[in-house]
Protein backbone atom coordinates (compact mmCIF):
# COMPACT_ATOMS: atom_id res chain seq x y z
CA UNK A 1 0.00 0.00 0.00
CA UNK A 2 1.70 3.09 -1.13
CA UNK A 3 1.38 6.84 1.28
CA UNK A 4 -1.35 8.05 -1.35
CA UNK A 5 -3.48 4.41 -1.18
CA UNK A 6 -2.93 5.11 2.74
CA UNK A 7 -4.21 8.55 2.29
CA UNK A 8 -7.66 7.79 0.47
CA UNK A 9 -8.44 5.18 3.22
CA UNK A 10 -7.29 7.17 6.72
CA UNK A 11 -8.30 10.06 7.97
CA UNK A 12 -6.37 12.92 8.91
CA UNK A 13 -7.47 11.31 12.63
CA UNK A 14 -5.44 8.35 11.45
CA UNK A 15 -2.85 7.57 14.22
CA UNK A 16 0.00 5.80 13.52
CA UNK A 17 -0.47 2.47 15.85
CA UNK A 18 -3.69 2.23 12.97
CA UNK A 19 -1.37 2.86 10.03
CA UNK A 20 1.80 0.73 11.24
CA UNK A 21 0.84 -1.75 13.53
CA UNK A 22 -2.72 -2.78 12.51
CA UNK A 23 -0.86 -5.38 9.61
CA UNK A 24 0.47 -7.80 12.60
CA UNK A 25 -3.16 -8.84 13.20
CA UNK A 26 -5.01 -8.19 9.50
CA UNK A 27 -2.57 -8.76 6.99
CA UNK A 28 -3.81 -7.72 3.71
CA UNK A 29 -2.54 -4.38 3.49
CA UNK A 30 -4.69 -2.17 2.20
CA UNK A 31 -7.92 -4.84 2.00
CA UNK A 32 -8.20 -4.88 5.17
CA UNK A 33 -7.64 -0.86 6.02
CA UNK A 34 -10.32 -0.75 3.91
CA UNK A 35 -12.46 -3.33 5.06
CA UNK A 36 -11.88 -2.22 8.66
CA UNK A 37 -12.84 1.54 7.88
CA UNK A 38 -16.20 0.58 6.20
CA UNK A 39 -16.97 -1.54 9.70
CA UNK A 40 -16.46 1.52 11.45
CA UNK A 41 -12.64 1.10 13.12
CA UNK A 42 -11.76 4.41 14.81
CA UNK A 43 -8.17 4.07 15.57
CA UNK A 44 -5.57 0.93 16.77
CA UNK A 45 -3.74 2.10 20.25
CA UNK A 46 -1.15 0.23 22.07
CA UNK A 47 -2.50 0.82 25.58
CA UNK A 48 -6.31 1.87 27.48
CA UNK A 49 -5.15 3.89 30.04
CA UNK A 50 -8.93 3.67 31.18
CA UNK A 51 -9.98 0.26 31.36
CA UNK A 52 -9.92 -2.38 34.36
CA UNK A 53 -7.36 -4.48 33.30
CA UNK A 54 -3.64 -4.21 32.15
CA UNK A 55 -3.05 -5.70 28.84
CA UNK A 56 0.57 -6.20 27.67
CA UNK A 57 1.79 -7.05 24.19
CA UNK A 58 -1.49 -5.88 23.03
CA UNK A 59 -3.01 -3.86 20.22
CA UNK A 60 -6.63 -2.26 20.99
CA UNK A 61 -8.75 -1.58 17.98
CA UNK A 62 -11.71 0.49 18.61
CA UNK A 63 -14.60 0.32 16.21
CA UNK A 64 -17.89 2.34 16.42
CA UNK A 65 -20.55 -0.13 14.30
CA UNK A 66 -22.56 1.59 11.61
CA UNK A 67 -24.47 -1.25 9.88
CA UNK A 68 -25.00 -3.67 13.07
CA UNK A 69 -26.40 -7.18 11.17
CA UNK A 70 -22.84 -6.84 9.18
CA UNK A 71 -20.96 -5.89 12.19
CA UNK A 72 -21.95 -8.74 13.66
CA UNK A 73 -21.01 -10.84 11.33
CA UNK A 74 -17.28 -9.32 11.35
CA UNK A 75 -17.42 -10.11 14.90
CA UNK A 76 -17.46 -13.34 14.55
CA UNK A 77 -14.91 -13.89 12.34
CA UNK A 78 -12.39 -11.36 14.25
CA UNK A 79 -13.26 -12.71 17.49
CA UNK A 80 -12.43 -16.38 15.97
CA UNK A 81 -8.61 -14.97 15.39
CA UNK A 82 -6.11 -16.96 17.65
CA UNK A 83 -4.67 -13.37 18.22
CA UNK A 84 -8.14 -12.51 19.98
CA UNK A 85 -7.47 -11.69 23.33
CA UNK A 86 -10.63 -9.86 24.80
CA UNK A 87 -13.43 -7.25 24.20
CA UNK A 88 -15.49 -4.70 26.28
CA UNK A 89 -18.00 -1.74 25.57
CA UNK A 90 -16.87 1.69 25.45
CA UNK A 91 -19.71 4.39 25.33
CA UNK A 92 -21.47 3.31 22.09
CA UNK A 93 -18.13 1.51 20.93
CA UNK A 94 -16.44 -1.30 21.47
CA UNK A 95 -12.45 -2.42 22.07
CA UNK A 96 -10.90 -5.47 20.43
CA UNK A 97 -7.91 -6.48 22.39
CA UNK A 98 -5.36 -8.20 19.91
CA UNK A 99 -2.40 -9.86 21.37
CA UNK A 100 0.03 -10.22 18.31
CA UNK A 101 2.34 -13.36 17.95
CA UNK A 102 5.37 -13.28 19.88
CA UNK A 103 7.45 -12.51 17.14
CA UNK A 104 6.22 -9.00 17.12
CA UNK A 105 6.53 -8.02 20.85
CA UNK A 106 9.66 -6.60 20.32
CA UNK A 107 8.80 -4.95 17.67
CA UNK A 108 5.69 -3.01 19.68
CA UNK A 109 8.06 -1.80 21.81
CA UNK A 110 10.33 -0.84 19.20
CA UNK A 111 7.47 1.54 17.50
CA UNK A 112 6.93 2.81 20.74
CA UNK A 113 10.39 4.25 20.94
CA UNK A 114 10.40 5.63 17.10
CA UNK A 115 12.96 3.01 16.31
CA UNK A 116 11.83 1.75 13.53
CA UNK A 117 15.24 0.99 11.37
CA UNK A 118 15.70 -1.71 14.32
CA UNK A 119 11.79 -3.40 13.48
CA UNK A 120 12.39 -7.01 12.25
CA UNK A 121 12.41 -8.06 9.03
CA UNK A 122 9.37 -9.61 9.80
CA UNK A 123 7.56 -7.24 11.04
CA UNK A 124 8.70 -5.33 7.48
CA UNK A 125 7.75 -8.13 5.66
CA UNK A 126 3.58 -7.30 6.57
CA UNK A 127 4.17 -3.67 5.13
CA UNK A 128 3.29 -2.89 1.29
CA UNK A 129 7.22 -2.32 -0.01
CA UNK A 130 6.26 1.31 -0.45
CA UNK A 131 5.78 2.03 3.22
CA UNK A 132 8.67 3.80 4.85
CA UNK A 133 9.13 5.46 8.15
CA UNK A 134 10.64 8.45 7.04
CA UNK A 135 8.81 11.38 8.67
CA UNK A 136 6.76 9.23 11.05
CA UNK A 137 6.89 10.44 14.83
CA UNK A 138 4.96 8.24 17.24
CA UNK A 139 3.42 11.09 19.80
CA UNK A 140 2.27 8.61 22.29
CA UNK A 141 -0.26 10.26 23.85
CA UNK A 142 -2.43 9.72 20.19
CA UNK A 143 -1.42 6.22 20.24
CA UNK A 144 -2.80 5.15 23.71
CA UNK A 145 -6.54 5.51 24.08
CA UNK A 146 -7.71 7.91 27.03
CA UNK A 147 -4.35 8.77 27.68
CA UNK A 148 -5.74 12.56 28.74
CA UNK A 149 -7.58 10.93 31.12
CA UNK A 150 -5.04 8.97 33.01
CA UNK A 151 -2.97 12.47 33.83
CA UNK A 152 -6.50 14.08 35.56
């Protein structure tokens, strides 16, 4: 997925967890950006600062439903995923909790820290060949969901 097929599918709302990170649990590039936007995905963050319980090695994908009979059908197939860790209503939204394989743990925490030269090759190996980092700054704070909250 080259930056322009990226641009006619995010939003300028788009953070970066969404754009980068989404791949290590749907894999078909831009397919599934798509298909995720049109069942109404929000963003991907790598923490809830808000909820109950402390997920690690986890991506949260927050979707507000627009056509609930397909929804639900997506719902079962994503909750089916053997990287399907947990769920739980969020005003009129809910969170997906995605723990990725193993193999890309390190490379969470890699994103995290704007490393991204040091990202396995295969964590690359998800990403259309056009994708590159340059000019990509991960400002946390967008990337974990109700992060404002957790400073009050």
């Amino acid at each position: 997925m080259t930056d322009l097929e990226l641009c006619k599918v995010y939003s300028d709302t788009t953070n970066n967890t969404t754009k980068f990170l989404s791949p290590m649990i749907f894999t078909s590039g831009a397919n599934a950006a798509r298909l995720l936007a049109n069942f109404g995905l929000v963003n991907v963050y790598i923490d809830d600062y808000g909820y109950k319980s402390k997920y690690t090695n986890c991506l949260f994908f927050l979707f507000k439903p627009t056509d609930k009979d397909a929804f639900e059908m997506f719902e079962t197939k994503i909750t089916g995923f053997d990287s399907f860790y947990d769920y739980y209503e969020v005003d009129n939204m809910v969170m997906y909790v995605f723990r990725p394989s193993s193999l890309y743990h390190r490379d969470i925490e890699l994103f995290k820290q704007g490393r991204f030269n040091d990202m396995s090759k295969d964590y690359k190996s998800l990403l259309h060949r056009d994708i590159n980092f340059k000019d990509v700054v991960v400002d946390i704070p967008k990337e974990i969901f109700r992060f404002e909250l957790s400073l009050s």
